[in-house]
PDB file of N, CA and C in Angstrom:
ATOM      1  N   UNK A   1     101.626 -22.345  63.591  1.00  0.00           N
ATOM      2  CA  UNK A   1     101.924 -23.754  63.421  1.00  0.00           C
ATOM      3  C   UNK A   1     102.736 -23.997  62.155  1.00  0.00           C
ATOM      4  N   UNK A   2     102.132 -23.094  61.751  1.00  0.00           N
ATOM      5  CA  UNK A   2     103.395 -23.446  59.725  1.00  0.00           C
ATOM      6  C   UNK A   2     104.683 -23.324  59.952  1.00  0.00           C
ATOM      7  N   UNK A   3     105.089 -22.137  60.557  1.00  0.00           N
ATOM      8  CA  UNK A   3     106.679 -22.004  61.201  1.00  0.00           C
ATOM      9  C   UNK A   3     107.314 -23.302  61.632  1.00  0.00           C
ATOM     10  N   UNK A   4     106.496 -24.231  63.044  1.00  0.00           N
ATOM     11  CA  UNK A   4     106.836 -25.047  63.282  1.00  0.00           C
ATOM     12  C   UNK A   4     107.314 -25.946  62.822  1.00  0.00           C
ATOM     13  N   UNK A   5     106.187 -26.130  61.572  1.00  0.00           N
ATOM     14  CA  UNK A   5     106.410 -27.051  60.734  1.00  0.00           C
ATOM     15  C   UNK A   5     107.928 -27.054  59.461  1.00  0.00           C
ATOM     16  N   UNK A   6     107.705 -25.722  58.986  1.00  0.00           N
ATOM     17  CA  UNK A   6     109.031 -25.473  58.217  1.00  0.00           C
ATOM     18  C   UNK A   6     110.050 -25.544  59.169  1.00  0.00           C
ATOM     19  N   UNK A   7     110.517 -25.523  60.471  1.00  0.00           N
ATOM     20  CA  UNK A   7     111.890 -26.071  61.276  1.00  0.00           C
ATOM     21  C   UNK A   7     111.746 -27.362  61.465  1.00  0.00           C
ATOM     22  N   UNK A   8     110.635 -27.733  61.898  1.00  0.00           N
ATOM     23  CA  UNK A   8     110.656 -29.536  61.325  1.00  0.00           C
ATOM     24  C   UNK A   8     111.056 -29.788  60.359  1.00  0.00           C
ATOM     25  N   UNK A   9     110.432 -29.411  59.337  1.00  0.00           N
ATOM     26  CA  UNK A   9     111.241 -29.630  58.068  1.00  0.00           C
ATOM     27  C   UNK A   9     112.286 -29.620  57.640  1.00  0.00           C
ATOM     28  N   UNK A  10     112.999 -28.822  58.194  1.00  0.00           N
ATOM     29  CA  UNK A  10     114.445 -28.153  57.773  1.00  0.00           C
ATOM     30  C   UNK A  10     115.390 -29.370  58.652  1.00  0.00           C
ATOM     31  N   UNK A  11     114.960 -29.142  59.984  1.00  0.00           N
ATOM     32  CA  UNK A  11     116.218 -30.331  60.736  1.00  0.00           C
ATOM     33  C   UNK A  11     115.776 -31.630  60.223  1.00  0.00           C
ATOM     34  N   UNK A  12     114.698 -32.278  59.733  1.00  0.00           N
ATOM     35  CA  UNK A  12     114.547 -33.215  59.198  1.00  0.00           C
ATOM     36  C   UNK A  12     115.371 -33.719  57.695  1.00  0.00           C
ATOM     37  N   UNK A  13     115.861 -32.727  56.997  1.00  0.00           N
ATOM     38  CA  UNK A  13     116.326 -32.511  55.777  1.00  0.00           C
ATOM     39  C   UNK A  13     117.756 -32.691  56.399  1.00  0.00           C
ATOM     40  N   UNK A  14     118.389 -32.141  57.618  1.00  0.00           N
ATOM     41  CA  UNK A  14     119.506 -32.338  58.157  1.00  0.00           C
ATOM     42  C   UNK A  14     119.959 -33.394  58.395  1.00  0.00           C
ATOM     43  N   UNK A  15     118.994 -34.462  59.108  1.00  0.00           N
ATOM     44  CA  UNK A  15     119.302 -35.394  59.488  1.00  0.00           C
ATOM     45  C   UNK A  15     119.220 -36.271  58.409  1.00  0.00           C
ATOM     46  N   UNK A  16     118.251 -36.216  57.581  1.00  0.00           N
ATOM     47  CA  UNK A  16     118.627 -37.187  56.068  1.00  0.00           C
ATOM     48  C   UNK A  16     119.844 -36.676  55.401  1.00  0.00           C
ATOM     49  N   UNK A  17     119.984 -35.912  55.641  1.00  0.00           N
ATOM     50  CA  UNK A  17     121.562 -35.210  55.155  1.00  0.00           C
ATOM     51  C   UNK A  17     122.610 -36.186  55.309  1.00  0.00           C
ATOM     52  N   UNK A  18     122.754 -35.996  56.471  1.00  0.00           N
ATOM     53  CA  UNK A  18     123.497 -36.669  57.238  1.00  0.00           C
ATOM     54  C   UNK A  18     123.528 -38.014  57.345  1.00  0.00           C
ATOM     55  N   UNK A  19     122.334 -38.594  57.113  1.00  0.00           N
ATOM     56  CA  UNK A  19     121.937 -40.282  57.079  1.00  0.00           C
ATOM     57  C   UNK A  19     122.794 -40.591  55.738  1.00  0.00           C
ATOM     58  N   UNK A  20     122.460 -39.917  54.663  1.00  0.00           N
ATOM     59  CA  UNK A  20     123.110 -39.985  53.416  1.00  0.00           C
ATOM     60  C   UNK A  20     124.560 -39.581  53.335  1.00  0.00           C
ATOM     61  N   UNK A  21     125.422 -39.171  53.896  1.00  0.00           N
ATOM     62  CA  UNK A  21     126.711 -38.587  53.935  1.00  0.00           C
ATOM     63  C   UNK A  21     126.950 -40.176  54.936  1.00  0.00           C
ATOM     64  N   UNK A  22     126.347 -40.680  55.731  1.00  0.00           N
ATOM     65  CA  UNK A  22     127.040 -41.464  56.313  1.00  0.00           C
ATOM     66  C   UNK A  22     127.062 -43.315  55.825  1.00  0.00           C
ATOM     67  N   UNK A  23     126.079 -43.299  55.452  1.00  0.00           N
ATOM     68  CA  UNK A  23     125.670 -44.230  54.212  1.00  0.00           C
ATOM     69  C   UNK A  23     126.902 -44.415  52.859  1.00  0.00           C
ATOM     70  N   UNK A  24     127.006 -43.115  52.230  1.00  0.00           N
ATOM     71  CA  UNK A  24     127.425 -43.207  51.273  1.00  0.00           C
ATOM     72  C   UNK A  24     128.832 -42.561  51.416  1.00  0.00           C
ATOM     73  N   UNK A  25     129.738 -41.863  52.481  1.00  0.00           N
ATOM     74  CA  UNK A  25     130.974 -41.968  52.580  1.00  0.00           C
ATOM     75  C   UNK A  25     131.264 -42.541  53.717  1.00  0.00           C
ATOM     76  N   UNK A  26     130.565 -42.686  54.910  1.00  0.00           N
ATOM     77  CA  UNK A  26     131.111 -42.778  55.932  1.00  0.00           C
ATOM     78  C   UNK A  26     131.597 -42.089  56.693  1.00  0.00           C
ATOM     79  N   UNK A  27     131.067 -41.152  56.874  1.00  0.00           N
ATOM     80  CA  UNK A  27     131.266 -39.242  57.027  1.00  0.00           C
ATOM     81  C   UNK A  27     129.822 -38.992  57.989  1.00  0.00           C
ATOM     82  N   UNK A  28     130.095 -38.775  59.240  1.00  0.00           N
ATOM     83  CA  UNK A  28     128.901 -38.060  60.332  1.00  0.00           C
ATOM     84  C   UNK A  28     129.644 -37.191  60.389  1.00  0.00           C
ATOM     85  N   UNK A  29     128.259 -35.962  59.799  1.00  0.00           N
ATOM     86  CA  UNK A  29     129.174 -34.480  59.877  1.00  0.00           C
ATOM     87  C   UNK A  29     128.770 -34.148  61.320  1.00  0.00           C
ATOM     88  N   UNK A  30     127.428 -34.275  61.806  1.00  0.00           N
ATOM     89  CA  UNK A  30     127.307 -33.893  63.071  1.00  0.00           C
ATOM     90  C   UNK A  30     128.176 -34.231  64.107  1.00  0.00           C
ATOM     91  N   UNK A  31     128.699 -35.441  63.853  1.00  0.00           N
ATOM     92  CA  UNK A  31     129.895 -35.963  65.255  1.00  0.00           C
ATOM     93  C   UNK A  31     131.160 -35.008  64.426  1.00  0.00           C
ATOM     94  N   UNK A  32     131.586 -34.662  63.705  1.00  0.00           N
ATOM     95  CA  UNK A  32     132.567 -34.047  62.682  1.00  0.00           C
ATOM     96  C   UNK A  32     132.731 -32.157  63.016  1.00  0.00           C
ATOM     97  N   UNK A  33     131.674 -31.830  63.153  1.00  0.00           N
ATOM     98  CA  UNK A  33     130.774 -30.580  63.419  1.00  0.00           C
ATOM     99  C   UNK A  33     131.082 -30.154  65.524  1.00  0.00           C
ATOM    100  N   UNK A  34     130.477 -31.265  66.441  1.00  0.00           N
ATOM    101  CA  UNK A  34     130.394 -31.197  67.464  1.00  0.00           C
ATOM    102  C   UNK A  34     131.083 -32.096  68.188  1.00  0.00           C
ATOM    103  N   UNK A  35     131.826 -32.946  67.626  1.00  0.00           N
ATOM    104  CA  UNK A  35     132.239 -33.985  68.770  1.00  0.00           C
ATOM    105  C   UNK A  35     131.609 -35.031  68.599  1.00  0.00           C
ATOM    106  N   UNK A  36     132.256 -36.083  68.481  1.00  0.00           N
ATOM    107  CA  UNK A  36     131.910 -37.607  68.335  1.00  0.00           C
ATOM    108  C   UNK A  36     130.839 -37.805  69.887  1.00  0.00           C
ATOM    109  N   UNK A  37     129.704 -38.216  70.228  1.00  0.00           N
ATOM    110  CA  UNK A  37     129.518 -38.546  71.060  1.00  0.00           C
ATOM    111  C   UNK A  37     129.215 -37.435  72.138  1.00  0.00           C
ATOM    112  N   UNK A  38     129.336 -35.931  71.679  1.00  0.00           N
ATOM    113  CA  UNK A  38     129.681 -34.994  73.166  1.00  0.00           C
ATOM    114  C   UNK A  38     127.961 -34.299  72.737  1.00  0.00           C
ATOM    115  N   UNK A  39     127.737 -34.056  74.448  1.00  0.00           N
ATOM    116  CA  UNK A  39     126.334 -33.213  74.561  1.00  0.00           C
ATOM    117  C   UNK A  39     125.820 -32.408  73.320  1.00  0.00           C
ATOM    118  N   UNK A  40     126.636 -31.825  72.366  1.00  0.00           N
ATOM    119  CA  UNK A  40     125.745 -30.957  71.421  1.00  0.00           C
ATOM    120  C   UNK A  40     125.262 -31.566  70.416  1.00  0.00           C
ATOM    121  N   UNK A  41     126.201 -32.873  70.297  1.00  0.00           N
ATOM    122  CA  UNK A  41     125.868 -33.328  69.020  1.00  0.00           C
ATOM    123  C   UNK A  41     124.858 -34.219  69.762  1.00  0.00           C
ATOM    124  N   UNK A  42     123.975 -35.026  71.026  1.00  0.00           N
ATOM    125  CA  UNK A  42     123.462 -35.860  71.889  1.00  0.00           C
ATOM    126  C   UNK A  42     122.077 -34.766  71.135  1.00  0.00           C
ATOM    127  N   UNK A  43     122.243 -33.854  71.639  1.00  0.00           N
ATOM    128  CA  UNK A  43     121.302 -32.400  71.429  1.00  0.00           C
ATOM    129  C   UNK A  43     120.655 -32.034  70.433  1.00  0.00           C
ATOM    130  N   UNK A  44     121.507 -32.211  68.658  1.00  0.00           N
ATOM    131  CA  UNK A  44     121.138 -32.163  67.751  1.00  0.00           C
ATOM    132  C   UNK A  44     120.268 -33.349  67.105  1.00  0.00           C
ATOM    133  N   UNK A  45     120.653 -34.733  67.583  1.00  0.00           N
ATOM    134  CA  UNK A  45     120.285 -35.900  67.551  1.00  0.00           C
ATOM    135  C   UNK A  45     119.094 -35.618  68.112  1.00  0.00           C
ATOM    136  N   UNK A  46     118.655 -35.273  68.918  1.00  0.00           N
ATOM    137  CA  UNK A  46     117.315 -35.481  69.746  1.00  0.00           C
ATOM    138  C   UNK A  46     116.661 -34.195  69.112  1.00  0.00           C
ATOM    139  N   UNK A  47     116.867 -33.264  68.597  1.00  0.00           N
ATOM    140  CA  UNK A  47     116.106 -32.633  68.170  1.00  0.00           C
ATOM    141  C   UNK A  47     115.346 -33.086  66.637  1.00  0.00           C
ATOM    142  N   UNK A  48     116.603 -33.619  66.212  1.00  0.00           N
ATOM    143  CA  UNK A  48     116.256 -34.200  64.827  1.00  0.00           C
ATOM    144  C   UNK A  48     115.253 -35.342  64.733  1.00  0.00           C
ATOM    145  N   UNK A  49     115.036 -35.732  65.862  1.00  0.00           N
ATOM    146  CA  UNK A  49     113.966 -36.922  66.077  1.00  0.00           C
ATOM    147  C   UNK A  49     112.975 -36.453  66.581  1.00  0.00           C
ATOM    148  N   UNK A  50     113.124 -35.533  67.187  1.00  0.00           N
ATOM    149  CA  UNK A  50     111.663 -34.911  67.355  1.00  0.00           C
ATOM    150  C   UNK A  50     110.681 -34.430  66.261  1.00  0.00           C
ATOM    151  N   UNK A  51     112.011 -33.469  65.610  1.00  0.00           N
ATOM    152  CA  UNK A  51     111.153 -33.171  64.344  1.00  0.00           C
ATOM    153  C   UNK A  51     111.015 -34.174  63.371  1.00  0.00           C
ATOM    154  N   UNK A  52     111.264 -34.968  63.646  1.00  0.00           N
ATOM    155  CA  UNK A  52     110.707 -36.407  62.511  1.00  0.00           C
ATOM    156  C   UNK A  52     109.395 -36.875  62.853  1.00  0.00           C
ATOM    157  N   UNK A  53     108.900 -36.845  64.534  1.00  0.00           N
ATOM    158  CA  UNK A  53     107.478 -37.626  64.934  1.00  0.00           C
ATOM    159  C   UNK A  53     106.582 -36.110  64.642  1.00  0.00           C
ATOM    160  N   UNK A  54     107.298 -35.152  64.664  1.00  0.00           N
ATOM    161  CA  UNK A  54     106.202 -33.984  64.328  1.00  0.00           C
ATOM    162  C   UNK A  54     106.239 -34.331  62.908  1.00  0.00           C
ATOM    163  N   UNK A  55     106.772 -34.211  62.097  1.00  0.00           N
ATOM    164  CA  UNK A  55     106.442 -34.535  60.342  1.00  0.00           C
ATOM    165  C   UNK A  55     105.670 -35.532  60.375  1.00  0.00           C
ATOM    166  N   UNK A  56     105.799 -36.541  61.261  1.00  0.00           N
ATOM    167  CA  UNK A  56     104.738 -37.966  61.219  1.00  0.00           C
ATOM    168  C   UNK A  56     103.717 -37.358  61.306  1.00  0.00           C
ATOM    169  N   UNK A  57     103.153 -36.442  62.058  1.00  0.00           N
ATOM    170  CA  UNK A  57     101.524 -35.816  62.883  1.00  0.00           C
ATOM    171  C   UNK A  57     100.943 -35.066  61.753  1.00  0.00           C
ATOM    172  N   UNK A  58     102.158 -34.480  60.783  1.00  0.00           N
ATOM    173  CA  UNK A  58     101.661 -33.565  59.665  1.00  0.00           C
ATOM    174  C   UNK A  58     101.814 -34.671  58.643  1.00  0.00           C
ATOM    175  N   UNK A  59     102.060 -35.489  58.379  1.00  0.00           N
ATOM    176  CA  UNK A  59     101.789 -36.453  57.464  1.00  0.00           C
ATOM    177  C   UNK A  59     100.373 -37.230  57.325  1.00  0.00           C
ATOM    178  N   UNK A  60     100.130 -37.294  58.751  1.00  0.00           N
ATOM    179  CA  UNK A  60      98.864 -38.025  58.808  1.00  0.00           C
ATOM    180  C   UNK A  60      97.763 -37.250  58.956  1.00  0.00           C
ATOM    181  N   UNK A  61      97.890 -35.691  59.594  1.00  0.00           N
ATOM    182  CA  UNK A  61      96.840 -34.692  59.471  1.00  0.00           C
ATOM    183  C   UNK A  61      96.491 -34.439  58.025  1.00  0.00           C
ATOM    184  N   UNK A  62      97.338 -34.583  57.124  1.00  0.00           N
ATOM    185  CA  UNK A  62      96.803 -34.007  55.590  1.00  0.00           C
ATOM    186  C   UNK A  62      95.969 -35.523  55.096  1.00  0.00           C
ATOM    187  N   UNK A  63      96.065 -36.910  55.320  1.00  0.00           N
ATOM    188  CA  UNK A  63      95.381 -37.732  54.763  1.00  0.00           C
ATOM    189  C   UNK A  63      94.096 -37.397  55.964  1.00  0.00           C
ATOM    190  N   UNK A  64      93.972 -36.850  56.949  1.00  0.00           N
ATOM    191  CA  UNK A  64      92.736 -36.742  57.530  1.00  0.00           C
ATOM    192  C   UNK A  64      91.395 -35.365  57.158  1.00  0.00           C
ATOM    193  N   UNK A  65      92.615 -34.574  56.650  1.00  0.00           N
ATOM    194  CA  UNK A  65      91.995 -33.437  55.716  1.00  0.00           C
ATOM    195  C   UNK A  65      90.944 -33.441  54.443  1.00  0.00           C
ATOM    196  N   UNK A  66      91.270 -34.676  53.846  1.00  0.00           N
ATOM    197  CA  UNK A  66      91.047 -35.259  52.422  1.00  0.00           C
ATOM    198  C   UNK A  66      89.769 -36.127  53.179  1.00  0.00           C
TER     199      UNK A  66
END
């Protein structure tokens, strides 16, 4: 499960990456990277949100730990 969690982590760090590059230049590297709009970048998007509701589950498992 820790593995899991460190690739959650990691594409989660991507996608704030990216939230911040687009925020502050106006720059989506992922549409930049794959194509504005085309299946891989659809792909990376949905993965990156996945691993965001899994960080939610490990966010709230450690206040249930305590």
């Amino acid at each position: 499960m820790e593995t899991l969690q460190k690739i959650a982590l990691i594409f989660t760090i991507i996608g704030a990456i990216n939230w911040g590059l687009i925020g502050l230049l106006d720059f989506n590297l992922v549409a930049s990277l794959f194509g504005d709009g085309s299946m891989l970048s659809r792909i990376v998007y949905m993965i990156v949100g996945i691993c965001g509701l899994i960080n939610i589950g490990i966010f709230f498992n450690h206040f249930d730990e305590r």
